[in-house]
C-alpha atoms as a PDB file:
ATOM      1  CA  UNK A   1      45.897 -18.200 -13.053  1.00  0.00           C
ATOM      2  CA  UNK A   2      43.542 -19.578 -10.440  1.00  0.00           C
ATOM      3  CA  UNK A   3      44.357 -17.144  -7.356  1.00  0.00           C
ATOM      4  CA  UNK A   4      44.748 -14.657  -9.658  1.00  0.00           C
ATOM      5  CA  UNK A   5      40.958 -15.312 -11.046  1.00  0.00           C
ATOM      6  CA  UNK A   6      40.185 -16.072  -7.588  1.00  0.00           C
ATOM      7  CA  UNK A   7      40.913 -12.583  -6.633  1.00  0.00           C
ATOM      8  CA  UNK A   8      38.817 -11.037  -9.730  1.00  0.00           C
ATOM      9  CA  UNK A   9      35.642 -12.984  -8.441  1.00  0.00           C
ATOM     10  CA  UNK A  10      35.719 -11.713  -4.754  1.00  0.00           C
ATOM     11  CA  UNK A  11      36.310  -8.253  -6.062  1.00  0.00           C
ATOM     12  CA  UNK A  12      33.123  -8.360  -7.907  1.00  0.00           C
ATOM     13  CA  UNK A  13      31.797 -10.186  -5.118  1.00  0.00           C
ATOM     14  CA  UNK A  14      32.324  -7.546  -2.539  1.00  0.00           C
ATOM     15  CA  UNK A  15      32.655  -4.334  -5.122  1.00  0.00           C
ATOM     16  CA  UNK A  16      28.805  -5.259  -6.436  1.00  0.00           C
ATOM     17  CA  UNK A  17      26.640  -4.906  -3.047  1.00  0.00           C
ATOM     18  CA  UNK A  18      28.531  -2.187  -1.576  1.00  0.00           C
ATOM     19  CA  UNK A  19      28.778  -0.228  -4.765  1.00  0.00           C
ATOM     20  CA  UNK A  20      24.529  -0.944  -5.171  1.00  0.00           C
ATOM     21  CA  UNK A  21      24.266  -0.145  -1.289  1.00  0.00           C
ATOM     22  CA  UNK A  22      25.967   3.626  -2.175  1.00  0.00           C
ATOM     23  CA  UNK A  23      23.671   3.960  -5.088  1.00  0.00           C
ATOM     24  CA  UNK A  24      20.286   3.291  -3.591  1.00  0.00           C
ATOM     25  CA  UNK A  25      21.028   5.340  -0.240  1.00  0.00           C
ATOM     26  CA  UNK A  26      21.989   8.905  -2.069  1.00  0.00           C
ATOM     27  CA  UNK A  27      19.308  11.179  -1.095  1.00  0.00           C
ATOM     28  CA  UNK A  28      19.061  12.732  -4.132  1.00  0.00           C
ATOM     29  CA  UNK A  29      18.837   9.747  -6.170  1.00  0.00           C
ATOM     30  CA  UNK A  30      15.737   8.686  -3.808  1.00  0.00           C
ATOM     31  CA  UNK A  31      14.166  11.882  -3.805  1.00  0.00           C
ATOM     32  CA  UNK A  32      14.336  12.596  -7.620  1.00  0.00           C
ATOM     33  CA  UNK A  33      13.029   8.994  -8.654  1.00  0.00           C
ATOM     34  CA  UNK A  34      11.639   7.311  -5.567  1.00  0.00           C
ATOM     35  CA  UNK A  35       9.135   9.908  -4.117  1.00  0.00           C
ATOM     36  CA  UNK A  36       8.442  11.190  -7.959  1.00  0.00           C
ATOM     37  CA  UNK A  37       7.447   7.264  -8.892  1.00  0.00           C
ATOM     38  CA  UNK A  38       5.247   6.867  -5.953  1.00  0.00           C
ATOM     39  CA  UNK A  39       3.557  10.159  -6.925  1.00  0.00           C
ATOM     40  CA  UNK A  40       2.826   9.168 -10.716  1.00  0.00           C
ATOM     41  CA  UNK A  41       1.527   5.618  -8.907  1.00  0.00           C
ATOM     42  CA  UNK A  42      -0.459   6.928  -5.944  1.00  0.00           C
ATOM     43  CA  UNK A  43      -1.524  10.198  -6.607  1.00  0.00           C
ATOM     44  CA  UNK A  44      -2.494  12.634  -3.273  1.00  0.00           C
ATOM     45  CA  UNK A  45      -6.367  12.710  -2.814  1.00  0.00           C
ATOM     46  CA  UNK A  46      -8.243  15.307  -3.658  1.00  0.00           C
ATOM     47  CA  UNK A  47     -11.271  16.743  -1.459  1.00  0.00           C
ATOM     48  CA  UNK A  48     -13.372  16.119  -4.564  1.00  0.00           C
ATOM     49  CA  UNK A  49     -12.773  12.652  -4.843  1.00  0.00           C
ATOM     50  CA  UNK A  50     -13.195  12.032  -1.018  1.00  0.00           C
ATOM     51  CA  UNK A  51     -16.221  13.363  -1.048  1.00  0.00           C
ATOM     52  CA  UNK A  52     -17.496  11.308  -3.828  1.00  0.00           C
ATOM     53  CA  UNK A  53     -15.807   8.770  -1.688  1.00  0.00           C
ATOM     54  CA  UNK A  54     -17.662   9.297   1.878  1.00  0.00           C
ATOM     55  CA  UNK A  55     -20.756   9.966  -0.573  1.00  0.00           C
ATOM     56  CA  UNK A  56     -20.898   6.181  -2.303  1.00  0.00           C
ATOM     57  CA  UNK A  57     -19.850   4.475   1.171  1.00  0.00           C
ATOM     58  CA  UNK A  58     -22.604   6.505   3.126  1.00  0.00           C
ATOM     59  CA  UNK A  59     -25.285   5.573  -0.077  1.00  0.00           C
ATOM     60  CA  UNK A  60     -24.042   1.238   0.171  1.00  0.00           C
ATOM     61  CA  UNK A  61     -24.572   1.199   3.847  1.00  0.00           C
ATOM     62  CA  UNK A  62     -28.150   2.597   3.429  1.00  0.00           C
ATOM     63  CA  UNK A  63     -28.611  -0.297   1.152  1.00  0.00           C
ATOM     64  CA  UNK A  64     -27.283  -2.313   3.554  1.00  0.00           C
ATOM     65  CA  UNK A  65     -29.381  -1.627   6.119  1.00  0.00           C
ATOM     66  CA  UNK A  66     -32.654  -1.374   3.800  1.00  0.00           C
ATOM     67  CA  UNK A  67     -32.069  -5.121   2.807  1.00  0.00           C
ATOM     68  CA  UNK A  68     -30.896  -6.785   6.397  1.00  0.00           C
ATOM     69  CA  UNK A  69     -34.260  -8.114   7.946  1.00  0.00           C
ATOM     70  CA  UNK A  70     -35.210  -6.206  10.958  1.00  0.00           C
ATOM     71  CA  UNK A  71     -35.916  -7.873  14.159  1.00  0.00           C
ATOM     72  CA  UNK A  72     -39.996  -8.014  15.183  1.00  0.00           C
ATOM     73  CA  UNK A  73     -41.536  -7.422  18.088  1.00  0.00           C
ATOM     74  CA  UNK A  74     -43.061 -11.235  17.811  1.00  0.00           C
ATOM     75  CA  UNK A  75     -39.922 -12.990  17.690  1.00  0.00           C
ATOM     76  CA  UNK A  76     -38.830 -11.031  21.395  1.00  0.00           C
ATOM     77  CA  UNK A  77     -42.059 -12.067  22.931  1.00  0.00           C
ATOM     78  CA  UNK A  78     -41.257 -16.040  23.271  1.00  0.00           C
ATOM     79  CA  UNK A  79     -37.878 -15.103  25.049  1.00  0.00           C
ATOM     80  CA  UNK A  80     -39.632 -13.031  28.166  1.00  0.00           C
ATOM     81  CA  UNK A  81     -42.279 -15.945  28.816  1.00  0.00           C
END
């Protein structure tokens, strides 16, 4: 019983990648539930919401820039003389 069990297990062994290699590269397959997933996950943008988008990162670096400490013209002076 040992070869013959032998056998069994190196079907499986060989039959189980090759048969899950077939099933993951049919197009359809991929197209129905790959690209569908990946839609319900990331949705496409919309204009609205990159707009709101550009909006709030235009609005932070304003802040930004209000709150760094600008340079004056006193602290330039000591590096001419």
């Amino acid at each position: 019983m040992g070869v013959k069990l032998e056998v069994f297990r190196m079907t499986i062994y060989l039959t189980f990648p090759v048969a899950m290699f077939w099933i993951a590269n049919q197009a359809e397959w991929f197209e129905d539930y790959v690209i569908q997933r990946k839609r319900e996950l990331w949705p496409p943008e919309k204009e609205d919401q990159r707009r709101e988008l550009e909006e709030f990162k235009e609005r932070r670096r304003k802040q930004r820039q209000e709150k760094l400490p600008r340079p004056s013209s006193q602290s330039n002076s000591h590096i001419h003389t």
